[in-house]
PDB file of N, CA and C in Angstrom:
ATOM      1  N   UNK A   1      34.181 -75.367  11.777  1.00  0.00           N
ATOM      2  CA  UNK A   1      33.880 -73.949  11.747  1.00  0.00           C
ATOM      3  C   UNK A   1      32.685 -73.689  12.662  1.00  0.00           C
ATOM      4  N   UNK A   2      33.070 -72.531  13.694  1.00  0.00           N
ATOM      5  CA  UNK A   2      31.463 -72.248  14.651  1.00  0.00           C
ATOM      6  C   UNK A   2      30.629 -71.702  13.728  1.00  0.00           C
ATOM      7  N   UNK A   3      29.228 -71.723  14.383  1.00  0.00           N
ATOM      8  CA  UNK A   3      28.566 -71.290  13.843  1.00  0.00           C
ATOM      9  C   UNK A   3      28.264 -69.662  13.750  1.00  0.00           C
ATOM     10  N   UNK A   4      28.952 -68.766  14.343  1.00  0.00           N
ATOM     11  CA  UNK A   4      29.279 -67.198  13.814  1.00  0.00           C
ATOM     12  C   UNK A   4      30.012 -67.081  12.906  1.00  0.00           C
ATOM     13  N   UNK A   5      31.095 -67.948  12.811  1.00  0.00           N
ATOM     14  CA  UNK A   5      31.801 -67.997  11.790  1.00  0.00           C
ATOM     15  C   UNK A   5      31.516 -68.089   9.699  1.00  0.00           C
ATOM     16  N   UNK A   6      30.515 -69.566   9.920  1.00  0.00           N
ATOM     17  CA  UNK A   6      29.742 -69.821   8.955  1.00  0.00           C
ATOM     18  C   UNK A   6      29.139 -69.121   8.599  1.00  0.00           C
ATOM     19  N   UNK A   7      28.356 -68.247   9.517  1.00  0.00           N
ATOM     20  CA  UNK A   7      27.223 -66.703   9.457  1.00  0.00           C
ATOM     21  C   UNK A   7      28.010 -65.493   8.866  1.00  0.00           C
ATOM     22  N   UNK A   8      29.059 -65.450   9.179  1.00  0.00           N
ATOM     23  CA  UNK A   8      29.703 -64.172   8.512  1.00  0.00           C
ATOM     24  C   UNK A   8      30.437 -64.746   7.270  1.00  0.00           C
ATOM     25  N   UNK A   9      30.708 -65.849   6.864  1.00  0.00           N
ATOM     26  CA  UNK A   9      31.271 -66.232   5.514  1.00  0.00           C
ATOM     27  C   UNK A   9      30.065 -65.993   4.754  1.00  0.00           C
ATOM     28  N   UNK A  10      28.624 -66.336   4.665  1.00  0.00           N
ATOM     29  CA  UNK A  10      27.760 -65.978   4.001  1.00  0.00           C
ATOM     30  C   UNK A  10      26.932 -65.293   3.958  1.00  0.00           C
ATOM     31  N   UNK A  11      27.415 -64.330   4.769  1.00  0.00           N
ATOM     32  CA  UNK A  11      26.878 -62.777   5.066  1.00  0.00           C
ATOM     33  C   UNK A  11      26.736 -61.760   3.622  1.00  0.00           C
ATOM     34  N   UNK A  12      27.549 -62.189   3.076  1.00  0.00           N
ATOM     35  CA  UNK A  12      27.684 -60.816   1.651  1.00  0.00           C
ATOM     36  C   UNK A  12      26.493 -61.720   0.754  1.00  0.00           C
ATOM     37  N   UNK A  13      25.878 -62.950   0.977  1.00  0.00           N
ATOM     38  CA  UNK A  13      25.032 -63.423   0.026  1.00  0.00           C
ATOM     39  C   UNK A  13      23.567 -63.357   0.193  1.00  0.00           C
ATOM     40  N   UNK A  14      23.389 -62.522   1.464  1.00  0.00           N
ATOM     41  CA  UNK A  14      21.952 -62.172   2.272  1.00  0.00           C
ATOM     42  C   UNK A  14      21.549 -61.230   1.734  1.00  0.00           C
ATOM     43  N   UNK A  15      20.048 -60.880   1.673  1.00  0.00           N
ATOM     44  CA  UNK A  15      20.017 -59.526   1.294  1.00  0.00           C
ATOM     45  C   UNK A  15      19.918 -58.561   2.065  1.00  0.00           C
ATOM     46  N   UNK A  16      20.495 -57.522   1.604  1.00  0.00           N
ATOM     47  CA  UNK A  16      20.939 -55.950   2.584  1.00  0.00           C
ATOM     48  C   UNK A  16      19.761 -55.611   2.889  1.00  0.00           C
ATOM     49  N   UNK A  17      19.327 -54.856   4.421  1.00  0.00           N
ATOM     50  CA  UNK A  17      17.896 -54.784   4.994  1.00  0.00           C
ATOM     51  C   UNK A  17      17.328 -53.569   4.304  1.00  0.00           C
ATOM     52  N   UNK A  18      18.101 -52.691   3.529  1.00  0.00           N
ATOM     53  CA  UNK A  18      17.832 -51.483   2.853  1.00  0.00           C
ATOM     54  C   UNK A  18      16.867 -51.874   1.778  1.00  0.00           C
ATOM     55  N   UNK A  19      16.554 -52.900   1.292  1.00  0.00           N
ATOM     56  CA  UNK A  19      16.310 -53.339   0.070  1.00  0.00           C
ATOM     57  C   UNK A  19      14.713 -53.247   0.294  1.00  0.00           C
ATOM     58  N   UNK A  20      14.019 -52.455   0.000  1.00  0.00           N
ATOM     59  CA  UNK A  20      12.377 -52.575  -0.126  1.00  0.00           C
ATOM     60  C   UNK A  20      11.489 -53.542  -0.708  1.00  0.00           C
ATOM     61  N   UNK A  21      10.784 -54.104   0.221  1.00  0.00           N
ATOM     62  CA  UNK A  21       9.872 -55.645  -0.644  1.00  0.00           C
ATOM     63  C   UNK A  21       8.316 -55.327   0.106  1.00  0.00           C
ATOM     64  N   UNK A  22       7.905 -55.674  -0.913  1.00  0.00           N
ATOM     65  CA  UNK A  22       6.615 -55.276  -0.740  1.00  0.00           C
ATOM     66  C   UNK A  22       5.812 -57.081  -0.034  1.00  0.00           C
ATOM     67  N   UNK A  23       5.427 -56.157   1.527  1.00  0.00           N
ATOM     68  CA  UNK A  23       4.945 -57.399   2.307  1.00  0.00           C
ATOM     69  C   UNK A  23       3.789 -57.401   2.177  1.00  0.00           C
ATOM     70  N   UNK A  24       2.745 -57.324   1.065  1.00  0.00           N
ATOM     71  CA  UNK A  24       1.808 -57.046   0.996  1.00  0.00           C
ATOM     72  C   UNK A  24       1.149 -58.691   1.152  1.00  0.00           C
ATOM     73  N   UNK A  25      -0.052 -58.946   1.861  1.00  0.00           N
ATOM     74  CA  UNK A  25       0.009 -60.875   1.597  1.00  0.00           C
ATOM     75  C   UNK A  25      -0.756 -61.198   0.588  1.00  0.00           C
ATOM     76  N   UNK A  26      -0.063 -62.590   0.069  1.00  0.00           N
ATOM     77  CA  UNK A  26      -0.177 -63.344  -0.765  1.00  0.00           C
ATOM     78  C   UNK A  26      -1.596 -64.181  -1.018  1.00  0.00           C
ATOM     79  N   UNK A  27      -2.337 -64.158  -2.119  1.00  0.00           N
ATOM     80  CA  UNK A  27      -3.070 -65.063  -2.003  1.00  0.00           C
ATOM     81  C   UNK A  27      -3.405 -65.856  -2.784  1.00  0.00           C
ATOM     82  N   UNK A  28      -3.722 -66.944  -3.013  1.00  0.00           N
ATOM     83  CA  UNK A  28      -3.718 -68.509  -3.617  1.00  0.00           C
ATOM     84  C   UNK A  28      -4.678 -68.197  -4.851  1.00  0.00           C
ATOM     85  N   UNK A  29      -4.303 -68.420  -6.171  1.00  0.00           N
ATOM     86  CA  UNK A  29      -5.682 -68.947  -6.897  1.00  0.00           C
ATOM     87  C   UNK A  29      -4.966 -69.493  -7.949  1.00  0.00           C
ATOM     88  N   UNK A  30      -5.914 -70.436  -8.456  1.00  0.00           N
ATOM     89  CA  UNK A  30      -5.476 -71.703  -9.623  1.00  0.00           C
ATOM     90  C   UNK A  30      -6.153 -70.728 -11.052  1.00  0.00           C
ATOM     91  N   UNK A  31      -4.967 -71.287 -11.891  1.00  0.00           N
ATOM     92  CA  UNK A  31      -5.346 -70.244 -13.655  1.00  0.00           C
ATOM     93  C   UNK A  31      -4.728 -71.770 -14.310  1.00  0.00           C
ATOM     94  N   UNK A  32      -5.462 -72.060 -15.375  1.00  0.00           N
ATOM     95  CA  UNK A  32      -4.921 -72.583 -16.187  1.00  0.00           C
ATOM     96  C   UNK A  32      -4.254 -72.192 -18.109  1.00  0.00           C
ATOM     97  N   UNK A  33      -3.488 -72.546 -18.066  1.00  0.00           N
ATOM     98  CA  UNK A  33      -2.550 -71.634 -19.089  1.00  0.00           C
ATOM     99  C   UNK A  33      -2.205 -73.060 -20.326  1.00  0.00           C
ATOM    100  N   UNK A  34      -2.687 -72.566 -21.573  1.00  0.00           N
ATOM    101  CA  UNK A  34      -2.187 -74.108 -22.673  1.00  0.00           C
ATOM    102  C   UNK A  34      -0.714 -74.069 -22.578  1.00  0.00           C
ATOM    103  N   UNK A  35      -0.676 -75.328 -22.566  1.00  0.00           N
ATOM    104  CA  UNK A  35       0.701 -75.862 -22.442  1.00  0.00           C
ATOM    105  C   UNK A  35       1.916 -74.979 -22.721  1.00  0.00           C
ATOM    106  N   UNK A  36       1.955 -74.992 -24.083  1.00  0.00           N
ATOM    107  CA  UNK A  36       3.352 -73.913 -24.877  1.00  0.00           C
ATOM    108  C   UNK A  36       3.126 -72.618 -23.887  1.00  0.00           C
ATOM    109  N   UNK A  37       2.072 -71.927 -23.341  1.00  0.00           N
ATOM    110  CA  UNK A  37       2.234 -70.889 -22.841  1.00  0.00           C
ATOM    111  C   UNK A  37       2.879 -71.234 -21.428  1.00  0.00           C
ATOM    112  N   UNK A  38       2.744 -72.527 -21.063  1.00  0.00           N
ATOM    113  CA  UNK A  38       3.100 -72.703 -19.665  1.00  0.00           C
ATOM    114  C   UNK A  38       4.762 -73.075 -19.731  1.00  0.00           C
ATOM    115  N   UNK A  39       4.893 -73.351 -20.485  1.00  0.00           N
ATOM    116  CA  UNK A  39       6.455 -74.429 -21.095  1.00  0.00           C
ATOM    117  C   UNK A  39       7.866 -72.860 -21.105  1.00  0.00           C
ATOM    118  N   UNK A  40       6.771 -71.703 -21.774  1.00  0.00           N
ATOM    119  CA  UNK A  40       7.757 -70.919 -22.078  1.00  0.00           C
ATOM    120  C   UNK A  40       7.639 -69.740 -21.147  1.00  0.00           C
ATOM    121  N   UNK A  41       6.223 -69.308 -19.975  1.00  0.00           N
ATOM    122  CA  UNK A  41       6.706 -69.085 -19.235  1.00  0.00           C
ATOM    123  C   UNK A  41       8.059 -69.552 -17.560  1.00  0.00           C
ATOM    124  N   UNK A  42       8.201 -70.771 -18.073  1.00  0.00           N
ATOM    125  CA  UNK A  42       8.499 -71.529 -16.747  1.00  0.00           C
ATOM    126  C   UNK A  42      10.163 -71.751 -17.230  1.00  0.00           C
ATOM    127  N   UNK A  43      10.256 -71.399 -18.984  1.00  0.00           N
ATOM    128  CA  UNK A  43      11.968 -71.484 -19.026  1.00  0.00           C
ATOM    129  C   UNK A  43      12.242 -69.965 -19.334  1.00  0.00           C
ATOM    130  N   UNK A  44      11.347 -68.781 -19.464  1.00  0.00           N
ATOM    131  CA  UNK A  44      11.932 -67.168 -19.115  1.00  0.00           C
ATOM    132  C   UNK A  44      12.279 -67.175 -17.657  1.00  0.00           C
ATOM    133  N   UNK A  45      11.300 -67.860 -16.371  1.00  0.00           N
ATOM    134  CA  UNK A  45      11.184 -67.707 -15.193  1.00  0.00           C
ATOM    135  C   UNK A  45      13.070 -68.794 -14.966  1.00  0.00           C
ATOM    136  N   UNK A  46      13.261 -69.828 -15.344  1.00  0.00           N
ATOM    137  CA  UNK A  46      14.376 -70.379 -15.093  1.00  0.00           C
ATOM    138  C   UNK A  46      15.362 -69.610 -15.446  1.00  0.00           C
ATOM    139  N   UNK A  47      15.772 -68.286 -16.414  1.00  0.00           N
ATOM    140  CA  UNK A  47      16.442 -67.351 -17.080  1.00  0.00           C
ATOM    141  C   UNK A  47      16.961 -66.556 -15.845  1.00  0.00           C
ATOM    142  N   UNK A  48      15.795 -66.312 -15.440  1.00  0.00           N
ATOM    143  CA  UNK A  48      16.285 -65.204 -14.356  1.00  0.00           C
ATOM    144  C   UNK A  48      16.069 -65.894 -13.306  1.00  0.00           C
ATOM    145  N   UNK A  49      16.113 -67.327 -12.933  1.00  0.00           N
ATOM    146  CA  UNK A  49      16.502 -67.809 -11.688  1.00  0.00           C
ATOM    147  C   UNK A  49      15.087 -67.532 -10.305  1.00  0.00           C
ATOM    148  N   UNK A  50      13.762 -67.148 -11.006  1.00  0.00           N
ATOM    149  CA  UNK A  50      12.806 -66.984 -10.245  1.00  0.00           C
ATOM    150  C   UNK A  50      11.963 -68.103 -10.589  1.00  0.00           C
ATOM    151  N   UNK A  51      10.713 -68.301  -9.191  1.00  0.00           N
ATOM    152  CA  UNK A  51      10.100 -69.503 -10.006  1.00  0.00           C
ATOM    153  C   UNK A  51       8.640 -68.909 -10.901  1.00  0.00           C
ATOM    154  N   UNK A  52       8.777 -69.882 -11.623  1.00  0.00           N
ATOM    155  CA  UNK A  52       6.906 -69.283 -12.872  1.00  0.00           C
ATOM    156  C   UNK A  52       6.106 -68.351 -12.030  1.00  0.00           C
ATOM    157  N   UNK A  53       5.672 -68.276 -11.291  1.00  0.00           N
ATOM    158  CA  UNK A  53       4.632 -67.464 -10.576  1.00  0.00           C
ATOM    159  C   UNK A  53       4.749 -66.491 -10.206  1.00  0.00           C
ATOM    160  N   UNK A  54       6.570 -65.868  -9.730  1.00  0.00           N
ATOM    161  CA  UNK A  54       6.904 -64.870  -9.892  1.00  0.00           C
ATOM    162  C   UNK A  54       7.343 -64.259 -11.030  1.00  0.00           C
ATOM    163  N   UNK A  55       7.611 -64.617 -11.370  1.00  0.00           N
ATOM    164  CA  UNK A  55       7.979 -64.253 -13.166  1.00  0.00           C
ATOM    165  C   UNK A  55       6.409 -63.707 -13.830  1.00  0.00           C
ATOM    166  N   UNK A  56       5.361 -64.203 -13.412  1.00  0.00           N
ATOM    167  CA  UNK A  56       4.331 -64.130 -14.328  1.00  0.00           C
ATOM    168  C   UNK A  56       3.778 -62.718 -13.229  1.00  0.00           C
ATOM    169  N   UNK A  57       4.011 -62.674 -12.139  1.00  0.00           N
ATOM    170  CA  UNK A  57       3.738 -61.467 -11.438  1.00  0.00           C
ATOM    171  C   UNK A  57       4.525 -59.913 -11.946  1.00  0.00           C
ATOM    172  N   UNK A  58       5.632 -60.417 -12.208  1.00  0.00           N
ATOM    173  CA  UNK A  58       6.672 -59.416 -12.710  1.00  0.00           C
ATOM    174  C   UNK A  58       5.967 -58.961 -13.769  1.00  0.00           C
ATOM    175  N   UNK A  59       5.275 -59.945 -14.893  1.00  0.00           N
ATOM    176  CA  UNK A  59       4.731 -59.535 -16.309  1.00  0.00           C
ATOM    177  C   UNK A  59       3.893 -59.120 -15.964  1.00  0.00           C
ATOM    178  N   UNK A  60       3.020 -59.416 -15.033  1.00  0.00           N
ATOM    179  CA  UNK A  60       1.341 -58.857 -14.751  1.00  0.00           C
ATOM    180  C   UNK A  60       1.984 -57.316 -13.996  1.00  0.00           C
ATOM    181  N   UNK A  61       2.580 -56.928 -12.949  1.00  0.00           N
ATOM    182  CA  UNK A  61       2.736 -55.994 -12.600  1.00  0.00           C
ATOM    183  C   UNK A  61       3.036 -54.707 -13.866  1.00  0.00           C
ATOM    184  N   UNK A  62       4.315 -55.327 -14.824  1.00  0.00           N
ATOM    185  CA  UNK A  62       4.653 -54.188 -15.799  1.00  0.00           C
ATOM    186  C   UNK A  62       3.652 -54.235 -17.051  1.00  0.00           C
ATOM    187  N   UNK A  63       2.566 -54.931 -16.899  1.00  0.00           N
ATOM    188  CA  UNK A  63       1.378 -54.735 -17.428  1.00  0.00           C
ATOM    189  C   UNK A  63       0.497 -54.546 -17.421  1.00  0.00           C
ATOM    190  N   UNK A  64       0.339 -54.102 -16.008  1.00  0.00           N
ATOM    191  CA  UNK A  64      -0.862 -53.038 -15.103  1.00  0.00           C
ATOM    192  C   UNK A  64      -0.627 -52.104 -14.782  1.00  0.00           C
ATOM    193  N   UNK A  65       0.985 -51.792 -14.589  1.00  0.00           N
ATOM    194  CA  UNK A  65       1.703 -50.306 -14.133  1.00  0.00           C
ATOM    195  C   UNK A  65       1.240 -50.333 -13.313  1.00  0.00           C
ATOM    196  N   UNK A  66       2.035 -51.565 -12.197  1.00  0.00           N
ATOM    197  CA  UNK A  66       1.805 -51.487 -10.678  1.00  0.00           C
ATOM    198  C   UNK A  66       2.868 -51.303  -9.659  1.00  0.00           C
TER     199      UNK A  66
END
């Protein structure tokens, strides 16, 4: 299979450019969290297929009303 070919078979699994993401940049800092809190954010974050850090952004955002 060429490679335009391959590109348009997994074309419907890209995301559509309409889709708004906030490019705001990222920046690094270390938190430490007791265990059970870390255990059960990291299998909600496996739920929905994101990793812990976004998941815990998602919670911090709808808990700042950002």
């Amino acid at each position: 299979m060429a490679f335009e070919d391959k590109a348009e078979s997994i074309k419907e699994s890209l995301p559509k450019k309409n889709i708004s993401r906030d490019r705001e940049p990222r920046i690094s800092k270390s938190y430490t969290l007791k265990k059970r809190v870390a255990e059960e954010l990291t299998k909600k974050a496996e739920e929905e297929e994101i990793t812990a850090s976004r998941y815990l952004e998602k919670l911090l955002r709808k808990e700042f009303n950002l």
